[in-house]
N, C-alpha and C. Protein backbone atom coordinates (compact mmCIF):
# COMPACT_ATOMS: atom_id res chain seq x y z
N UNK A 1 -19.82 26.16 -0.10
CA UNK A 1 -18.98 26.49 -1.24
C UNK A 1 -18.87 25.28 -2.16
N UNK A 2 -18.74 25.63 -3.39
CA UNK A 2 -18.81 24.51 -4.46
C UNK A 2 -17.40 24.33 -4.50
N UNK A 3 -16.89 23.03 -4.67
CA UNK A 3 -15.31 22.90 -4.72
C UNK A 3 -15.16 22.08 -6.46
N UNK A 4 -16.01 21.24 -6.41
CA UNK A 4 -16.20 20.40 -8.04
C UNK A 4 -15.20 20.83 -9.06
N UNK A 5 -14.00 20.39 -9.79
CA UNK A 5 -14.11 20.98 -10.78
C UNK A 5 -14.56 19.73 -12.17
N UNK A 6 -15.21 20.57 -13.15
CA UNK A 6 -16.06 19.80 -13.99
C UNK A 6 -15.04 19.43 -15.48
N UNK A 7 -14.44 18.36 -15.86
CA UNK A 7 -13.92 17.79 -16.73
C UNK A 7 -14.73 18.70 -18.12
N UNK A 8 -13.73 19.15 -19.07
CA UNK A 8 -14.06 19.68 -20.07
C UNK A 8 -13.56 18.99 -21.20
N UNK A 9 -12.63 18.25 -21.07
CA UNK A 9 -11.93 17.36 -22.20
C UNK A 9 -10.84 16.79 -21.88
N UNK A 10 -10.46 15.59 -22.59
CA UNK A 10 -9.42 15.13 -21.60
C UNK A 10 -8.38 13.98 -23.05
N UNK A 11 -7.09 13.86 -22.72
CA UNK A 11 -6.42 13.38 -23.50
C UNK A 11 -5.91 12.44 -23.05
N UNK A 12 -5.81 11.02 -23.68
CA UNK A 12 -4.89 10.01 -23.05
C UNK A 12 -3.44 9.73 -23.87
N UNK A 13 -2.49 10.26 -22.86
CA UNK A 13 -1.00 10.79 -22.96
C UNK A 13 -0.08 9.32 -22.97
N UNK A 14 -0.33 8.69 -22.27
CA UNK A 14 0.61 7.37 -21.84
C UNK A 14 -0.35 6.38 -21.00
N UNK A 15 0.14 4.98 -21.53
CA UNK A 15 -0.09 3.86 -21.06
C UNK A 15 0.82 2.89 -20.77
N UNK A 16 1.25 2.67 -19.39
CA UNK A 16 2.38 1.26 -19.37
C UNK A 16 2.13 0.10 -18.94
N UNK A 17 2.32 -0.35 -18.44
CA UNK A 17 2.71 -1.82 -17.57
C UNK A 17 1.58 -1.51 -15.98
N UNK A 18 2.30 -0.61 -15.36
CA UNK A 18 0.86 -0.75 -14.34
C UNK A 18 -0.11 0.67 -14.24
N UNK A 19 0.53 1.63 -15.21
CA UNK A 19 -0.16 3.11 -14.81
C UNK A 19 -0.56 3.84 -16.23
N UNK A 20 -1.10 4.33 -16.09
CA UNK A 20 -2.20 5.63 -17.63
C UNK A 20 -1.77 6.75 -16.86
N UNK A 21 -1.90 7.59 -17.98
CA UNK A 21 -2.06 9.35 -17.93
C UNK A 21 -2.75 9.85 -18.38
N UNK A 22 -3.53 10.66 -18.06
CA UNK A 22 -4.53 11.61 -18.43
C UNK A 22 -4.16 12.98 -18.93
N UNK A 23 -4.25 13.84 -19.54
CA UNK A 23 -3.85 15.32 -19.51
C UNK A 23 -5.93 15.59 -19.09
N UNK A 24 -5.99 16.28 -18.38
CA UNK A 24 -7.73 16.89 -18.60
C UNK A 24 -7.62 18.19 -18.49
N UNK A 25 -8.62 18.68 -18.85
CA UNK A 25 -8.92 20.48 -19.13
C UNK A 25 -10.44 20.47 -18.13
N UNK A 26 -10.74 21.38 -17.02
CA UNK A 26 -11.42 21.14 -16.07
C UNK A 26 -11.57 22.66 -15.95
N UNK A 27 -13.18 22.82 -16.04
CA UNK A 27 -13.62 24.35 -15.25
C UNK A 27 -13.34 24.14 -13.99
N UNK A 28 -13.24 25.41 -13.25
CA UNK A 28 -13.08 25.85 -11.76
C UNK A 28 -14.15 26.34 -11.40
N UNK A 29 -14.86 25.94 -9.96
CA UNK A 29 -15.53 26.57 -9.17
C UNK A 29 -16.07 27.51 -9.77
N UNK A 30 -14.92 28.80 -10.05
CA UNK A 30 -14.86 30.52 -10.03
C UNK A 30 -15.05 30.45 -11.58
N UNK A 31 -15.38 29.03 -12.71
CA UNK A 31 -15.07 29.19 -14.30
C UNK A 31 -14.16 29.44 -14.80
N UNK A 32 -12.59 29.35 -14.28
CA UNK A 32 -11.77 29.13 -14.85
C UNK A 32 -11.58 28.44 -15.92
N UNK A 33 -10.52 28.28 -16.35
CA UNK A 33 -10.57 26.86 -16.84
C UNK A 33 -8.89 26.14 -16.32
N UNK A 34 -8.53 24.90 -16.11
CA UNK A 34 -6.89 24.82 -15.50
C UNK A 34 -6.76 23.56 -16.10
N UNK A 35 -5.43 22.96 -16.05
CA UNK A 35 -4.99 21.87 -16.64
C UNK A 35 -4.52 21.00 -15.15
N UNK A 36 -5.37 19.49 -15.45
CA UNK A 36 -4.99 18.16 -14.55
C UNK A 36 -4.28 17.45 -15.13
N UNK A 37 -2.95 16.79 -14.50
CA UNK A 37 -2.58 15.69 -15.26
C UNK A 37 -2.96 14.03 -14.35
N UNK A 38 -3.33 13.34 -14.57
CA UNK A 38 -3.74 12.09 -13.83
C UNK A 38 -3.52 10.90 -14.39
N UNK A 39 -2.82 10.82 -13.10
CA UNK A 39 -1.96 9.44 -13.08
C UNK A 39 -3.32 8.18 -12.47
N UNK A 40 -3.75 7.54 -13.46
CA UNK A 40 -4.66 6.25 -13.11
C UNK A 40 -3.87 4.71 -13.08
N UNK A 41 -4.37 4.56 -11.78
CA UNK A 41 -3.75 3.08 -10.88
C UNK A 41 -4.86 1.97 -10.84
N UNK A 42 -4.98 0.66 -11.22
CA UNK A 42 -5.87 -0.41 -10.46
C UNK A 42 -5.83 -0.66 -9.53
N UNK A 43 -4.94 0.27 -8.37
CA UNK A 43 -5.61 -0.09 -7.23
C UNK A 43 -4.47 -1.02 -6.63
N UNK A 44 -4.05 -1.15 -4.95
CA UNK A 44 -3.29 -1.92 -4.69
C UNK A 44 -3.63 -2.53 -3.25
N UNK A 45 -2.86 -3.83 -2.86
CA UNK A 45 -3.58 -4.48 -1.46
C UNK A 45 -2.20 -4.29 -0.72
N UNK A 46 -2.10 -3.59 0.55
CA UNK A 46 -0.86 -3.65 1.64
C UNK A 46 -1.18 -4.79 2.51
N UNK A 47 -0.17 -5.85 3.47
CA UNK A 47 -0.89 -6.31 4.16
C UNK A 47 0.22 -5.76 5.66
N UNK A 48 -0.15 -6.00 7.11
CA UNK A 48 0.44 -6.11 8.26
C UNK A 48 0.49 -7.04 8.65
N UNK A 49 1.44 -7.82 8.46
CA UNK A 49 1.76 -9.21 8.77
C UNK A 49 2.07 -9.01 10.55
N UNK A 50 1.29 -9.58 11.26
CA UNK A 50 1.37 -9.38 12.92
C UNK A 50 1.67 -10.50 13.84
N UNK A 51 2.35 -11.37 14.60
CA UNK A 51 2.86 -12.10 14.67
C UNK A 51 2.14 -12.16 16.25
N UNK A 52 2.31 -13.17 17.03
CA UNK A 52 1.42 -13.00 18.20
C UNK A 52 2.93 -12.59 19.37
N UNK A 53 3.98 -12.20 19.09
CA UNK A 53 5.30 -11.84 19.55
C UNK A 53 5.47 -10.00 19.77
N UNK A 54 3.83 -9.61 18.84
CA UNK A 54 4.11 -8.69 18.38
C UNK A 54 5.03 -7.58 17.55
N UNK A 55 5.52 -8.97 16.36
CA UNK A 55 6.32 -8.45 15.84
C UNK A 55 5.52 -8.34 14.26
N UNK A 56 6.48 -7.40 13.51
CA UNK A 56 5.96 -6.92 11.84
C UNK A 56 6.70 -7.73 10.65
N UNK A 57 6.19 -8.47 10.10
CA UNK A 57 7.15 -8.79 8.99
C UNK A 57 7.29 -7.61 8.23
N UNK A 58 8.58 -7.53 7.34
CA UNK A 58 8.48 -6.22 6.67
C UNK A 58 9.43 -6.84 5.05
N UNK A 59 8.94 -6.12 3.98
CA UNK A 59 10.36 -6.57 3.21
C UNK A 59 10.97 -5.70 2.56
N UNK A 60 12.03 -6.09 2.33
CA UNK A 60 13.39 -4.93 1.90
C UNK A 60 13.42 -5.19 0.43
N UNK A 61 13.47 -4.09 -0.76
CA UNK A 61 13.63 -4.17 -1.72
C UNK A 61 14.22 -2.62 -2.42
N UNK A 62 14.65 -3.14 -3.74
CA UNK A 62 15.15 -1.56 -4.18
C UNK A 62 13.91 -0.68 -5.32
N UNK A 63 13.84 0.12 -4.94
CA UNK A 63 12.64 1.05 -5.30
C UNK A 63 13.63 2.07 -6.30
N UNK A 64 13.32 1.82 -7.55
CA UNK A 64 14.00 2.53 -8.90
C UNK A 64 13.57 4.00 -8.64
N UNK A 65 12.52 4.15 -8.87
CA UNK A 65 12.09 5.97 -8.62
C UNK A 65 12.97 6.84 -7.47
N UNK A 66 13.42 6.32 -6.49
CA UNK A 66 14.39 6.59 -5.32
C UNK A 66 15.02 6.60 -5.65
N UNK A 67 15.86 5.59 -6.22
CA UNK A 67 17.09 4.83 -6.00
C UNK A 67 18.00 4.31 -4.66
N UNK A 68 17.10 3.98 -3.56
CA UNK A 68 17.39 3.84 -2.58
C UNK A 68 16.52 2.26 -2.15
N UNK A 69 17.08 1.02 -0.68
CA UNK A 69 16.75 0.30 0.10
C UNK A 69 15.42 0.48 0.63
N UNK A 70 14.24 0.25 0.18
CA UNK A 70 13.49 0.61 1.15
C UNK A 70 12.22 -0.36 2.39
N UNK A 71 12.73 -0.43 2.88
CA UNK A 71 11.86 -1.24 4.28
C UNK A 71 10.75 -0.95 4.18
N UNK A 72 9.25 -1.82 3.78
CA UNK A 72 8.21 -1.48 3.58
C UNK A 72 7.42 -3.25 4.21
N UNK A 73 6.33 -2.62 4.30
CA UNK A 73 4.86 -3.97 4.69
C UNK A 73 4.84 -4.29 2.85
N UNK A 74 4.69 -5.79 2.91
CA UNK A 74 4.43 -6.37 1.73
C UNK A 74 3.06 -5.69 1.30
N UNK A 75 2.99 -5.80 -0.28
CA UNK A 75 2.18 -5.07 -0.83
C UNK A 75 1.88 -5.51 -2.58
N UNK A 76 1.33 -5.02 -3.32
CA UNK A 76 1.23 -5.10 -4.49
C UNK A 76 0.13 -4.67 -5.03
N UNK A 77 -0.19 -4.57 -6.66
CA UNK A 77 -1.35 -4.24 -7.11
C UNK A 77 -2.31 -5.48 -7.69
N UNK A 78 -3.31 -4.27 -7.39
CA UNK A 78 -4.54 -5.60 -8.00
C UNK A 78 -4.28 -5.68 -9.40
N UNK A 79 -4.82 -7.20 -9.66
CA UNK A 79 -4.67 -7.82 -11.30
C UNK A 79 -6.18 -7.61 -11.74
N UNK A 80 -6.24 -7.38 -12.87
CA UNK A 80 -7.57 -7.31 -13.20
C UNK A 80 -8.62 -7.26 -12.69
N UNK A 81 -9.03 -6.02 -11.93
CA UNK A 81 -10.12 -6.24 -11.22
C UNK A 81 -10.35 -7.04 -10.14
N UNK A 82 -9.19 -7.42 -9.63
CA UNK A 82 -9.28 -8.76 -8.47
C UNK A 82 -9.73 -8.02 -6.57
N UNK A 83 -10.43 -9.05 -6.35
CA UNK A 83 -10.68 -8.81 -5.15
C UNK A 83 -9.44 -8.18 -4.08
N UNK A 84 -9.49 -7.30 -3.46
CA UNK A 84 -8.36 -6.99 -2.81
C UNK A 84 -8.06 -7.34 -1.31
N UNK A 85 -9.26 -8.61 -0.87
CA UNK A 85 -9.03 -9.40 0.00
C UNK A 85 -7.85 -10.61 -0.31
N UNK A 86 -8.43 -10.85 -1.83
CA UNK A 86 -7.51 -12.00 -2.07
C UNK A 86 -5.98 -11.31 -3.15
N UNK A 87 -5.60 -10.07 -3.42
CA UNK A 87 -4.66 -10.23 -3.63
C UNK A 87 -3.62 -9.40 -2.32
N UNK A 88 -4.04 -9.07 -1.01
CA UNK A 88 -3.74 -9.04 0.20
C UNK A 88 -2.89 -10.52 0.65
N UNK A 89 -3.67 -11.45 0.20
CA UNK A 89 -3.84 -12.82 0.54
C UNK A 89 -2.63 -13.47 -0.30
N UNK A 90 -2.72 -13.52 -2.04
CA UNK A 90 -1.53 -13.23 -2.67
C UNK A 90 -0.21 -13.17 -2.61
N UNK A 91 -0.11 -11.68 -2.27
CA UNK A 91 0.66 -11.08 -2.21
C UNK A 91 1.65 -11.18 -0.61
N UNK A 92 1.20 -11.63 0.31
CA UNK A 92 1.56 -11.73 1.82
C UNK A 92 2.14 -13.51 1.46
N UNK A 93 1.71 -14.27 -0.05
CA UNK A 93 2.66 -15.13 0.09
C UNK A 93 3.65 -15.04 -0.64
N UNK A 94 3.36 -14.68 -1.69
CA UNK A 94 4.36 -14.68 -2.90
C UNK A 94 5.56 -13.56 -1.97
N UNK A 95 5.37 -12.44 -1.02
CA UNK A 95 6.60 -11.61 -0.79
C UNK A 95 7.07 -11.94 0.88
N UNK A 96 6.90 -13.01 1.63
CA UNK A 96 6.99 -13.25 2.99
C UNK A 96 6.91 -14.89 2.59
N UNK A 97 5.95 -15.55 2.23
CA UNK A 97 5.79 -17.10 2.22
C UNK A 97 4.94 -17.59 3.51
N UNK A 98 4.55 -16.36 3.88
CA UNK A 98 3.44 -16.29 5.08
C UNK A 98 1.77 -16.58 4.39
N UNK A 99 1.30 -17.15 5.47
CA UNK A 99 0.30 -17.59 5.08
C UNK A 99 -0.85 -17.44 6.27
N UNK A 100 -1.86 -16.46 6.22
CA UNK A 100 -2.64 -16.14 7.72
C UNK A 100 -4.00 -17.28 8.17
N UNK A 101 -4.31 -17.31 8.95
CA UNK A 101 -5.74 -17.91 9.31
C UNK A 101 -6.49 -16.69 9.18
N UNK A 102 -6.40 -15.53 9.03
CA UNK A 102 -7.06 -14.31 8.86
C UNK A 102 -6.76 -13.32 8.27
N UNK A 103 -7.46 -13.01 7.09
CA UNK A 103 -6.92 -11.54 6.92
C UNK A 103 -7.69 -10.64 6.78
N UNK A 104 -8.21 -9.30 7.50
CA UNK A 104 -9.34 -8.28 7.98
C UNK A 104 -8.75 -7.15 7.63
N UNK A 105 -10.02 -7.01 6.48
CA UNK A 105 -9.30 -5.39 5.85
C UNK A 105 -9.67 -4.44 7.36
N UNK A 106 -8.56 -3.06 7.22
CA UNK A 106 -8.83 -2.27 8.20
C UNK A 106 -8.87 -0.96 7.59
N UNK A 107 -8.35 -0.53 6.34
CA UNK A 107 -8.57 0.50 5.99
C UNK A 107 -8.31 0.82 4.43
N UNK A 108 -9.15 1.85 3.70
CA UNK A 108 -8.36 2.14 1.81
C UNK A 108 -7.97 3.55 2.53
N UNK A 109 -6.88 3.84 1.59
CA UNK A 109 -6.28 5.21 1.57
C UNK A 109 -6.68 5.39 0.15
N UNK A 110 -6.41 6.54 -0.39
CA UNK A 110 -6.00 7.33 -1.62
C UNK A 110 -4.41 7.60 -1.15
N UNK A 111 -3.61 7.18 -1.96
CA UNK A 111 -2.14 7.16 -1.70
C UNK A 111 -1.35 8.84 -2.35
N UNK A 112 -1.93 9.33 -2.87
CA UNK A 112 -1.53 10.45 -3.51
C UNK A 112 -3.04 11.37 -4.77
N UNK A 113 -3.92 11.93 -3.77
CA UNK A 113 -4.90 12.25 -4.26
C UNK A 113 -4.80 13.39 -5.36
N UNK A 114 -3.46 14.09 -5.33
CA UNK A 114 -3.09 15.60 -5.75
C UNK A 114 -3.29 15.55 -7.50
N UNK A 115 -2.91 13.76 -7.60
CA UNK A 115 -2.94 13.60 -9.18
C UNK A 115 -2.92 12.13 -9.76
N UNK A 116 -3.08 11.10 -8.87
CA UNK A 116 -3.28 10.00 -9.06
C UNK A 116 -5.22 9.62 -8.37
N UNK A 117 -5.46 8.06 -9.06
CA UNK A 117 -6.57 7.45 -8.49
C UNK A 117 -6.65 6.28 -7.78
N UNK A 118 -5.23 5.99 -7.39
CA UNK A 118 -4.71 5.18 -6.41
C UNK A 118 -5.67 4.66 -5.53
N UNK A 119 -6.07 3.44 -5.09
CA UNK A 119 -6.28 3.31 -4.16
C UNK A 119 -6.42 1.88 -3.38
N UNK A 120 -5.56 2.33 -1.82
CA UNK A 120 -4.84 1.38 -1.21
C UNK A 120 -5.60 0.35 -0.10
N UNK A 121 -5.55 -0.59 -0.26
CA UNK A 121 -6.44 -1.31 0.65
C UNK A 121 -5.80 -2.08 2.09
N UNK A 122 -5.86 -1.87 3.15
CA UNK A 122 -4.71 -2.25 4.29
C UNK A 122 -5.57 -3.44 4.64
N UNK A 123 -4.62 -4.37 5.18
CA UNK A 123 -4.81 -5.48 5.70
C UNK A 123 -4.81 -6.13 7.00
N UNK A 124 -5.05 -6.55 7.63
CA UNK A 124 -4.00 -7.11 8.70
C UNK A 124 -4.13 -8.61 8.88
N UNK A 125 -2.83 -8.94 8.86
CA UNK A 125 -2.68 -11.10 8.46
C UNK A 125 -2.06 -11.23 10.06
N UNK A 126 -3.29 -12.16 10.13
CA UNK A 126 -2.76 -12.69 11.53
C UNK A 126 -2.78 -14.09 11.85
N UNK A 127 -2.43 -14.73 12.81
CA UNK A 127 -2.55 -16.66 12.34
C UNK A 127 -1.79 -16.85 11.80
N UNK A 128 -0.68 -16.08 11.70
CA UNK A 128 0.28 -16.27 10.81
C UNK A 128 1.59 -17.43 10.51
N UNK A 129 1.98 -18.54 9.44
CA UNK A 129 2.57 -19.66 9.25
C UNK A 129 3.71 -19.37 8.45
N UNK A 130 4.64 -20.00 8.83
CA UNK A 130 5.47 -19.78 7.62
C UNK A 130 5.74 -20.38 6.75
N UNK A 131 5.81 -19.81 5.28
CA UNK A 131 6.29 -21.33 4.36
C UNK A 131 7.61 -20.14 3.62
N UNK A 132 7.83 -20.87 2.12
CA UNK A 132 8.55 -20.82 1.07
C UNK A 132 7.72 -19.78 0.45
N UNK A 133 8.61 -18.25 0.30
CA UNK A 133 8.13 -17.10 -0.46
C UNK A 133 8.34 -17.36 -2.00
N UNK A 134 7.57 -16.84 -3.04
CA UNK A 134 7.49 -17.37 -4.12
C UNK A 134 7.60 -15.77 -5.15
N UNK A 135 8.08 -15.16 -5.17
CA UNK A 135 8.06 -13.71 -4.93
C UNK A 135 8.43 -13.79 -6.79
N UNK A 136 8.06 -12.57 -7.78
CA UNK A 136 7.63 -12.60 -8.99
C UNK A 136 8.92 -12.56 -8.99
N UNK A 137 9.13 -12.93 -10.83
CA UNK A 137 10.86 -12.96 -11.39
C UNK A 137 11.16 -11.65 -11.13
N UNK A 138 11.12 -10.84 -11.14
CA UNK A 138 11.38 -9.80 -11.16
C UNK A 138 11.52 -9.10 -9.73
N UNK A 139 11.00 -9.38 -8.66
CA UNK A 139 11.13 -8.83 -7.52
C UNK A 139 12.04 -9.41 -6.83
N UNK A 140 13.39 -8.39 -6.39
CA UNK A 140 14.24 -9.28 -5.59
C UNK A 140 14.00 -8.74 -4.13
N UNK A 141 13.38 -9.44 -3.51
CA UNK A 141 13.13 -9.00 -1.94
C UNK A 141 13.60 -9.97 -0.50
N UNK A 142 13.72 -9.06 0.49
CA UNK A 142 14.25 -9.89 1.46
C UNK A 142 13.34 -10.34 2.42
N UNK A 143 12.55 -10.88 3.41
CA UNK A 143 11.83 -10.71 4.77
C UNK A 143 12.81 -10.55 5.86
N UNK A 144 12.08 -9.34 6.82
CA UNK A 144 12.69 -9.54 8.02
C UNK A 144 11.98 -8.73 9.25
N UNK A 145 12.12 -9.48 10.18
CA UNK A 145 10.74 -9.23 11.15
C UNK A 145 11.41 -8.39 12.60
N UNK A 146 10.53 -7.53 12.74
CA UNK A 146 11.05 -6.45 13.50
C UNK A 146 9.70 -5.94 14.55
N UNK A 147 9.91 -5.57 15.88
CA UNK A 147 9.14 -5.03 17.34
C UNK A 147 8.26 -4.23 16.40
N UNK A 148 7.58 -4.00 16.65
CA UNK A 148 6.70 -2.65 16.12
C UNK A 148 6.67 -1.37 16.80
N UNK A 149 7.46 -1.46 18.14
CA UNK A 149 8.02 -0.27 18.99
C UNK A 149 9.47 0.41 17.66
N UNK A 150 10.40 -0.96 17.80
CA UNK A 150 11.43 -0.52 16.91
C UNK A 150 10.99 -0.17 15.34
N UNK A 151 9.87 -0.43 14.64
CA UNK A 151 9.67 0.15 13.03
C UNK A 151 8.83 1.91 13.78
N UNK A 152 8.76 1.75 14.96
CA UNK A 152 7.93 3.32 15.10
C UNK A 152 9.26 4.16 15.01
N UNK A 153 10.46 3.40 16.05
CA UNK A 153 11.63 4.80 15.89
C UNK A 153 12.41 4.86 14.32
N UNK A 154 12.21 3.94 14.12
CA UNK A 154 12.88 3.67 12.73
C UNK A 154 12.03 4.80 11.92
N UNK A 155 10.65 4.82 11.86
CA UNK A 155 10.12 6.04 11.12
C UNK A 155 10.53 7.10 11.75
N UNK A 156 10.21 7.90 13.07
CA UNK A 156 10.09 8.80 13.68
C UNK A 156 12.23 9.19 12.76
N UNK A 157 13.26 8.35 13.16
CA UNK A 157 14.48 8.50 12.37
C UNK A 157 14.25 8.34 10.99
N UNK A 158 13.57 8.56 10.21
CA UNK A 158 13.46 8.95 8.92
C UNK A 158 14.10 7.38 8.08
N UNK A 159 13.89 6.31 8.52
CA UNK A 159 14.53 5.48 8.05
C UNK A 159 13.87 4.93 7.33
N UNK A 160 12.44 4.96 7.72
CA UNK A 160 11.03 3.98 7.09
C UNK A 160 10.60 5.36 6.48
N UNK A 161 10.20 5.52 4.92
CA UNK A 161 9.42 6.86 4.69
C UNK A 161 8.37 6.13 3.56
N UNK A 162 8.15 5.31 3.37
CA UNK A 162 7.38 5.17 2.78
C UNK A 162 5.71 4.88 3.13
N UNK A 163 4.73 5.58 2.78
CA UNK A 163 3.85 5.87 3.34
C UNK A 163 2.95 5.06 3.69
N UNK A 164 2.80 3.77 2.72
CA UNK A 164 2.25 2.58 3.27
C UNK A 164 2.80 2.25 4.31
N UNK A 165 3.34 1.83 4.39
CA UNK A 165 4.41 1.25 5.25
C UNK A 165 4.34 2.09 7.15
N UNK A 166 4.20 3.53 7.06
CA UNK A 166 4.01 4.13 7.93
C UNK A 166 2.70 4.17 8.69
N UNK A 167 1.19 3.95 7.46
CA UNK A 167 0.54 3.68 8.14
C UNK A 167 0.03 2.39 8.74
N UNK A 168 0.80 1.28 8.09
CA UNK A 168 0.70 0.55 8.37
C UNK A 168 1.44 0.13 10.02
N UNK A 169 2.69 0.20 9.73
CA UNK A 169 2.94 0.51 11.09
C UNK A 169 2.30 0.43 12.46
N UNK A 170 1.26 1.84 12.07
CA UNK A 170 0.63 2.40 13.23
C UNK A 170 -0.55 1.83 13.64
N UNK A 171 -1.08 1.23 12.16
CA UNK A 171 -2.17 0.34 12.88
C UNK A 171 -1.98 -0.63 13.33
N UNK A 172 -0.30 -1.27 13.08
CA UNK A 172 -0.26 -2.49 13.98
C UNK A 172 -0.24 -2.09 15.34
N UNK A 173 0.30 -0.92 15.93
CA UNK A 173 0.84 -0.38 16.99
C UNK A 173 -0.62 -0.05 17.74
N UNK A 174 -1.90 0.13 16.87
CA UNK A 174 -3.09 0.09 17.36
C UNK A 174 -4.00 -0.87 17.64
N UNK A 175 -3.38 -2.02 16.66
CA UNK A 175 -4.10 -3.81 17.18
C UNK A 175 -3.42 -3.84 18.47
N UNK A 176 -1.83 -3.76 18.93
CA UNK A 176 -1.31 -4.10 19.78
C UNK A 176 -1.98 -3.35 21.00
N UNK A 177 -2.35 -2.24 20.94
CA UNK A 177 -2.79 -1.69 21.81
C UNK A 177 -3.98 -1.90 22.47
N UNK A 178 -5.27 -2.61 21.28
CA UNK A 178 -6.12 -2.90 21.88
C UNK A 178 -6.90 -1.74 21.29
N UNK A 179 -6.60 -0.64 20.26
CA UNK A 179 -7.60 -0.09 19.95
C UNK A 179 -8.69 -0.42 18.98
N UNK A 180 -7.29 -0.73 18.02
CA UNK A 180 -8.65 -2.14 16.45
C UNK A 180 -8.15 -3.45 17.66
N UNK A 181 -9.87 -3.77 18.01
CA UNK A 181 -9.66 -5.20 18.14
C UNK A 181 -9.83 -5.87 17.77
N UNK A 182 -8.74 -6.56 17.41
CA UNK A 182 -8.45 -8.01 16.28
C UNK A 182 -7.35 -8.64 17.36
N UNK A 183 -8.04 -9.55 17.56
CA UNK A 183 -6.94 -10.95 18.42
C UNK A 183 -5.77 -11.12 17.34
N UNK A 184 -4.43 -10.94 17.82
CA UNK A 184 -3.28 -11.09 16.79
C UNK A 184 -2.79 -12.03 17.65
N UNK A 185 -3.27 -12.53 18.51
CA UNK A 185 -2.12 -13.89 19.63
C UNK A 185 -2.74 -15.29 19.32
């Protein structure tokens, strides 16, 4: 079965600070014709800060679209086209002040495929040092380091919902296990 649908024209609606909009007009499979709206992203680096204690750094900040606290793995978007090894690398100092002997991508997501072009690059920082977080004017964030048994019930209790953050989680819970092997001690 053909699933494709083929772009017929397309409008650019909005441009901000980190995101574009698209309106597009797209045949269907069956020749329809339907309306996309698309949200275009440069792309962002998560990292799993893993501690040889087996613990997660995590940081706390307030997320406007919510309006709620939310406990998440440091993260951010790529700058111009930048490597997303090194703004993994970045970004794990400027929001922790951590600094790894390693950092091994483990996975990209598409973070929301339904209407964005998002896409997320996971990390895992291990070797991990601590210094002085340097975190943008604008970001007021906290660090604080937690079991990776305790961020699993913390999700499973609806406390952690943010989706990076969840899968990230789990792949630490899968270094620990010995399934990705990556020496984190």
């Amino acid at each position: 079965m053909n699933y494709e649908e083929k772009t017929v024209s397309g409008q650019h609606i909005y441009k901000g600070n980190i995101i574009s909009v698209e309106k597009l007009t797209v045949t269907l499979p069956d020749g329809r014709l339907a309306t996309r709206d698309i949200v275009r992203h440069p792309g962002a680096s998560a990292i799993i800060p893993l501690n040889s204690n087996e613990e997660l750094y995590m940081v706390r900040q307030y997320r406007k679209p919510l309006d709620v606290v939310s406990l998440e793995i440091p993260a951010g978007k790529l700058d111009n086209c930048e490597d997303p090894a090194i703004c993994a690398e970045r970004e794990l100092k400027e929001e922790t002040g951590l600094s790894a002997s390693q950092i091994i991508h483990i996975a990209s997501v598409h973070s929301t495929p339904g209407f964005s072009d998002e896409i997320l690059h996971l990390y895992a920082a291990v070797g991990l040092e601590e210094g002085d977080a340097c975190a943008d004017e604008d970001e007021f964030i906290s660090t604080e380091k937690y079991k990776v048994d305790e961020l699993i019930r913390m999700v499973l209790e609806g406390k952690i919902t943010d989706a990076k953050s969840i899968i990230g989680i789990l792949l630490a819970d899968k270094i620990i296990s010995g399934t990705i092997n990556i020496d984190y001690k």
